[in-house]
N, C-alpha and C. Protein backbone atom coordinates (compact mmCIF):
# COMPACT_ATOMS: atom_id res chain seq x y z
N UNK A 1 144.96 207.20 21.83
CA UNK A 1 145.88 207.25 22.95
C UNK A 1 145.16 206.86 24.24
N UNK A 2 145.83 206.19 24.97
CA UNK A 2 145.09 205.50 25.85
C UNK A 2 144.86 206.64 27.34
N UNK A 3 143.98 206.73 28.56
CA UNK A 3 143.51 207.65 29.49
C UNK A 3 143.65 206.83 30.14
N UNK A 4 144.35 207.59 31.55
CA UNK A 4 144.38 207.01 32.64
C UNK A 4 143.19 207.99 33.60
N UNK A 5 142.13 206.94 34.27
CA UNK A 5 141.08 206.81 35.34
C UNK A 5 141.65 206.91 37.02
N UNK A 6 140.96 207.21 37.34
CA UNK A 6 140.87 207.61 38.99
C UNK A 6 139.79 207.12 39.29
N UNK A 7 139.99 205.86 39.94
CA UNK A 7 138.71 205.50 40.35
C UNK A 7 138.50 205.46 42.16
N UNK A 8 137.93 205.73 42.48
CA UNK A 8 137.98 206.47 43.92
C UNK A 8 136.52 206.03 45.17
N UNK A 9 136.38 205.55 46.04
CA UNK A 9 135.40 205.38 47.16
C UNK A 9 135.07 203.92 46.74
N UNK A 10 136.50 203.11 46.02
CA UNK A 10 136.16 201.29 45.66
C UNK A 10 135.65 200.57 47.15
N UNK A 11 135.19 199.34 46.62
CA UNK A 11 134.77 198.74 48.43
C UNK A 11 136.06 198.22 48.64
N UNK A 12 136.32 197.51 49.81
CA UNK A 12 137.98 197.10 49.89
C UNK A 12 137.57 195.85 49.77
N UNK A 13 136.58 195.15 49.14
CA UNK A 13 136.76 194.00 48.99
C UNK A 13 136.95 194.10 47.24
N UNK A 14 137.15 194.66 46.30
CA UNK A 14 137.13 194.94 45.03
C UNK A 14 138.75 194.47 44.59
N UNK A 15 139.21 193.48 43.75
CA UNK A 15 140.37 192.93 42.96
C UNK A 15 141.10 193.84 41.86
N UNK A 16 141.69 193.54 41.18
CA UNK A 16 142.16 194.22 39.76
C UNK A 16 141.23 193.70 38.65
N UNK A 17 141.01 192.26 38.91
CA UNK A 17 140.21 191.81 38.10
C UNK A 17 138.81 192.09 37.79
N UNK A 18 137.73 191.85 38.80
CA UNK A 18 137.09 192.71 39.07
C UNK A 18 136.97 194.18 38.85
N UNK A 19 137.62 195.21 38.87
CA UNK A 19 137.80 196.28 38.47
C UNK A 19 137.77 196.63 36.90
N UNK A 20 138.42 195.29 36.56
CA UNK A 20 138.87 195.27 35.30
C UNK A 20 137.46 195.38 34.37
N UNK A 21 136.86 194.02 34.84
CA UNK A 21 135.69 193.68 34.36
C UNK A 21 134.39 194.63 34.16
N UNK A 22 134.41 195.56 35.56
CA UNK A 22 133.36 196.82 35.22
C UNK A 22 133.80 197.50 34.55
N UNK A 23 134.59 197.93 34.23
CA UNK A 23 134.90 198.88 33.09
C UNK A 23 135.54 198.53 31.91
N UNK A 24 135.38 197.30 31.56
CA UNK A 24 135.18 197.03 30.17
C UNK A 24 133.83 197.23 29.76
N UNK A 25 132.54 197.31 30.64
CA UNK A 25 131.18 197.69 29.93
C UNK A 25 131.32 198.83 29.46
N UNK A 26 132.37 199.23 29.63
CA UNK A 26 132.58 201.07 29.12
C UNK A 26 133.37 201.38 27.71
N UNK A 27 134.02 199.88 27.77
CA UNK A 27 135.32 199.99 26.64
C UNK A 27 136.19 199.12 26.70
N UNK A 28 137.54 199.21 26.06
CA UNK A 28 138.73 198.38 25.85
C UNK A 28 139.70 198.51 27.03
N UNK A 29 139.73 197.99 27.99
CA UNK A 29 140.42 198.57 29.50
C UNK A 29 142.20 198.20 29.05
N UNK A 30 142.79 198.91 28.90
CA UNK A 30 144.37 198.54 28.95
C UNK A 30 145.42 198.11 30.09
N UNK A 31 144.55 198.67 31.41
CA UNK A 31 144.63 197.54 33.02
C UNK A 31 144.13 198.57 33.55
N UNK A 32 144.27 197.83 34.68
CA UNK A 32 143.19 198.04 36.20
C UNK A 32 144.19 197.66 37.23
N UNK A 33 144.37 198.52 38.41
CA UNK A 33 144.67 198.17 39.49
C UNK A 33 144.47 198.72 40.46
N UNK A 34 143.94 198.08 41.42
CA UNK A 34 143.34 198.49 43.10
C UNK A 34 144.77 198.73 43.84
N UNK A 35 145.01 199.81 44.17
CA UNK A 35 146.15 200.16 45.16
C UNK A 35 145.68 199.79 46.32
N UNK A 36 147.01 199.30 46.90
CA UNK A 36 147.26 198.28 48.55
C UNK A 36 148.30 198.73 49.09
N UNK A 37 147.97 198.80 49.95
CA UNK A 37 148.83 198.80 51.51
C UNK A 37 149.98 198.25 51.62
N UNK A 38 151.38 198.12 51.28
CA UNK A 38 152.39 197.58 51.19
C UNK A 38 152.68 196.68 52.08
N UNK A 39 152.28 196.83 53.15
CA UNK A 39 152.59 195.93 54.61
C UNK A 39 151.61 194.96 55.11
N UNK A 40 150.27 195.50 54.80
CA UNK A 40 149.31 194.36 54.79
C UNK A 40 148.57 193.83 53.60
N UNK A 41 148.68 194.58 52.85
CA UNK A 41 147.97 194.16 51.40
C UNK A 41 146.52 194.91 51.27
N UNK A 42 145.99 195.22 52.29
CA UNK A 42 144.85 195.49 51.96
C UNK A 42 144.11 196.62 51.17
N UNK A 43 143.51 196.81 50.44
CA UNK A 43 143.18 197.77 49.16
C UNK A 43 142.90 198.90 50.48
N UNK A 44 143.19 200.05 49.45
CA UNK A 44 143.50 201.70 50.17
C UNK A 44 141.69 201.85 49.89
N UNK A 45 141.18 201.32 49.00
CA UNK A 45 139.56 202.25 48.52
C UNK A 45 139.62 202.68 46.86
N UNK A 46 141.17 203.14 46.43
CA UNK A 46 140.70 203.83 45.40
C UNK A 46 141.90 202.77 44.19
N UNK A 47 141.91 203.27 43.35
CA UNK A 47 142.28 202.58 41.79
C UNK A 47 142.94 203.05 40.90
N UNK A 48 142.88 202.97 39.60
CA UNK A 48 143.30 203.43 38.31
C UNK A 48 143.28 202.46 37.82
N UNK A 49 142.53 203.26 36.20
CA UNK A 49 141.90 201.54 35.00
C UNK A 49 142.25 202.98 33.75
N UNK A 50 143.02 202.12 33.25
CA UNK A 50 143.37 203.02 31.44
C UNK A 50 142.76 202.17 30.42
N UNK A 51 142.27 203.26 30.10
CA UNK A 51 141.02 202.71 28.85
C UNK A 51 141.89 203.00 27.70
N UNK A 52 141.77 202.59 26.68
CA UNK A 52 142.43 202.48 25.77
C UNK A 52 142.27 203.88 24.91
N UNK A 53 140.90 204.37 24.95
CA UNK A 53 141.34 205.72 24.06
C UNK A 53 140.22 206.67 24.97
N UNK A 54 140.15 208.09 24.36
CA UNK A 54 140.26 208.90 25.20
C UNK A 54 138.30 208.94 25.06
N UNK A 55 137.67 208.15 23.94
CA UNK A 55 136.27 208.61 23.75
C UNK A 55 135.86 207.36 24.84
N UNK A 56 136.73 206.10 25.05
CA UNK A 56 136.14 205.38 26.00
C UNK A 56 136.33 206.07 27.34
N UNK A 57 137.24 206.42 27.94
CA UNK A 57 137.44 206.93 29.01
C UNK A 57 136.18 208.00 29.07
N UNK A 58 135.80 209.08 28.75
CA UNK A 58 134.69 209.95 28.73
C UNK A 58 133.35 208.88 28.96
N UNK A 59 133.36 207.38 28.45
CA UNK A 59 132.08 207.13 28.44
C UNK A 59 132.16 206.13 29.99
N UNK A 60 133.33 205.85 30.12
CA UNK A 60 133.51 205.10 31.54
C UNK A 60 133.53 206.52 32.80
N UNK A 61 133.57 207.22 32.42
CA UNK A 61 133.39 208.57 33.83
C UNK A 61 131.78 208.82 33.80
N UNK A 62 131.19 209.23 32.35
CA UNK A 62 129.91 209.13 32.06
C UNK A 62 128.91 207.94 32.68
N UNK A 63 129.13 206.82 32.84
CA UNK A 63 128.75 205.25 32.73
C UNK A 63 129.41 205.33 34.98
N UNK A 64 130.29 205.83 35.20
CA UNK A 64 130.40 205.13 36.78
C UNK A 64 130.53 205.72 37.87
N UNK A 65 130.66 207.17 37.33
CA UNK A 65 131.07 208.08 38.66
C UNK A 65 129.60 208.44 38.94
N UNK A 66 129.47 208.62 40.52
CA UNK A 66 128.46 208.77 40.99
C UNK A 66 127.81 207.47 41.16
N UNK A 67 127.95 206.62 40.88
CA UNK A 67 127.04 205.36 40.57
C UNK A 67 127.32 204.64 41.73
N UNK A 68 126.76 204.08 42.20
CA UNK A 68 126.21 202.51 43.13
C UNK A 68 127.22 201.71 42.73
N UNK A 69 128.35 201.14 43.37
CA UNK A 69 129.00 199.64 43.39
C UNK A 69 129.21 199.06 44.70
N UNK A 70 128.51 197.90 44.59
CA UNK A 70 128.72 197.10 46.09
C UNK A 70 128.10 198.23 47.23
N UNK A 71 127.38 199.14 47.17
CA UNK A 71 127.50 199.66 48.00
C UNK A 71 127.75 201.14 48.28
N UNK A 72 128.45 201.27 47.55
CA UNK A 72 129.16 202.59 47.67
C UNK A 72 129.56 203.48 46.38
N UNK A 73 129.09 204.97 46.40
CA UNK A 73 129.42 205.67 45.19
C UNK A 73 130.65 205.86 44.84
N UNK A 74 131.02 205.49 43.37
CA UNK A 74 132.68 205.74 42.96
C UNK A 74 132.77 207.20 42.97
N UNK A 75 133.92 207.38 42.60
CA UNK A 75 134.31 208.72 42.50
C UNK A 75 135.08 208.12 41.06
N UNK A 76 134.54 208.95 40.18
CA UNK A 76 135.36 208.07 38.56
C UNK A 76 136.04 209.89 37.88
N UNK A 77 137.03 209.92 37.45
CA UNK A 77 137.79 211.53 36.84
C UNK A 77 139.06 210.98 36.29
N UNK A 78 139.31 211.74 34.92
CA UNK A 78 140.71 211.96 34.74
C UNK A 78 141.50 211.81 35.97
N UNK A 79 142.67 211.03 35.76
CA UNK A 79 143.75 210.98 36.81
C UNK A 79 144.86 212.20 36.63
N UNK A 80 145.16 212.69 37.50
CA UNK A 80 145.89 213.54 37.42
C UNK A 80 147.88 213.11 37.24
N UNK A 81 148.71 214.11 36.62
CA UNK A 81 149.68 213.63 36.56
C UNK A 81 150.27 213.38 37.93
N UNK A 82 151.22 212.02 37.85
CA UNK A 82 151.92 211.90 39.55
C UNK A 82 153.00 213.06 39.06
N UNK A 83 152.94 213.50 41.30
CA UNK A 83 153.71 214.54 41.18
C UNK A 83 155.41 213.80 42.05
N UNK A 84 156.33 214.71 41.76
CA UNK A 84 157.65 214.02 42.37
C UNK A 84 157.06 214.12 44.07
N UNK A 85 157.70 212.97 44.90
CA UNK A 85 157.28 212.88 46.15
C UNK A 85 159.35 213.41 46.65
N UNK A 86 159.33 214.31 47.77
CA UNK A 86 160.78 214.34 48.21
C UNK A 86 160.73 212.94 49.00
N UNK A 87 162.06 212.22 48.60
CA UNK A 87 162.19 211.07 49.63
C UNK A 87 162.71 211.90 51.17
N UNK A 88 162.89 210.78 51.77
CA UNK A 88 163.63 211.59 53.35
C UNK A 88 164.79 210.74 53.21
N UNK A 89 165.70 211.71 54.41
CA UNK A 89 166.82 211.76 54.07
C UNK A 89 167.60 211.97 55.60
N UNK A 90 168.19 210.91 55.95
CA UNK A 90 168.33 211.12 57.32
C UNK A 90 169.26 212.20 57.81
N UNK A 91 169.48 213.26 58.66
CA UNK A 91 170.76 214.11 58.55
C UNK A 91 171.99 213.60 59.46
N UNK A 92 172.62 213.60 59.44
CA UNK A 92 174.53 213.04 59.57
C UNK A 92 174.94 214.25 60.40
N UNK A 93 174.01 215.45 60.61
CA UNK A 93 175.16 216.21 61.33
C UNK A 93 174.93 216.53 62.76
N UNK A 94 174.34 215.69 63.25
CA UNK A 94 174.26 215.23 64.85
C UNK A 94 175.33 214.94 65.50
């Protein structure tokens, strides 16, 4: 069963692809994507890469968190489940 990654303190110059590519030294990556900024595009810092099963994921947290990329230490962990966000909601009784 495949694990979803938290990958966290990325440089903002870092792609999906790229992303992709380091952590296949870890395993079978099932995707990768650098979260962006909706309005300008530009990467937030952090990620998520699902490894295909759960002994690769252990060896990609083992293998990157804490570690040196470009610069800067990842922050690599189990991703946690998303939680419901309340949308907003304008009120009408003005």
């Amino acid at each position: 069963m495949a694990t979803n990654l938290y990958v966290g303190n990325l440089p903002y110059s870092v792609n999906n692809d790229q992303l992709k590519s380091t952590f296949a030294q870890a395993g079978n990556v099932a995707s990768a994507v650098v979260i962006t900024d909706k309005f300008s595009g530009r990467s937030k810092g952090f990620g998520f890469v699902e490894m295909a099963s759960e002994d690769e994921a252990k060896a990609a947290i083992e293998m990157f968190n804490g570690k040196d990329f470009e610069g800067r230490n990842l922050v690599v962990n189990e991703a946690r489940p998303r939680e419901e966000r309340k949308t907003f909601r304008p009120r009408n009784d003005r």
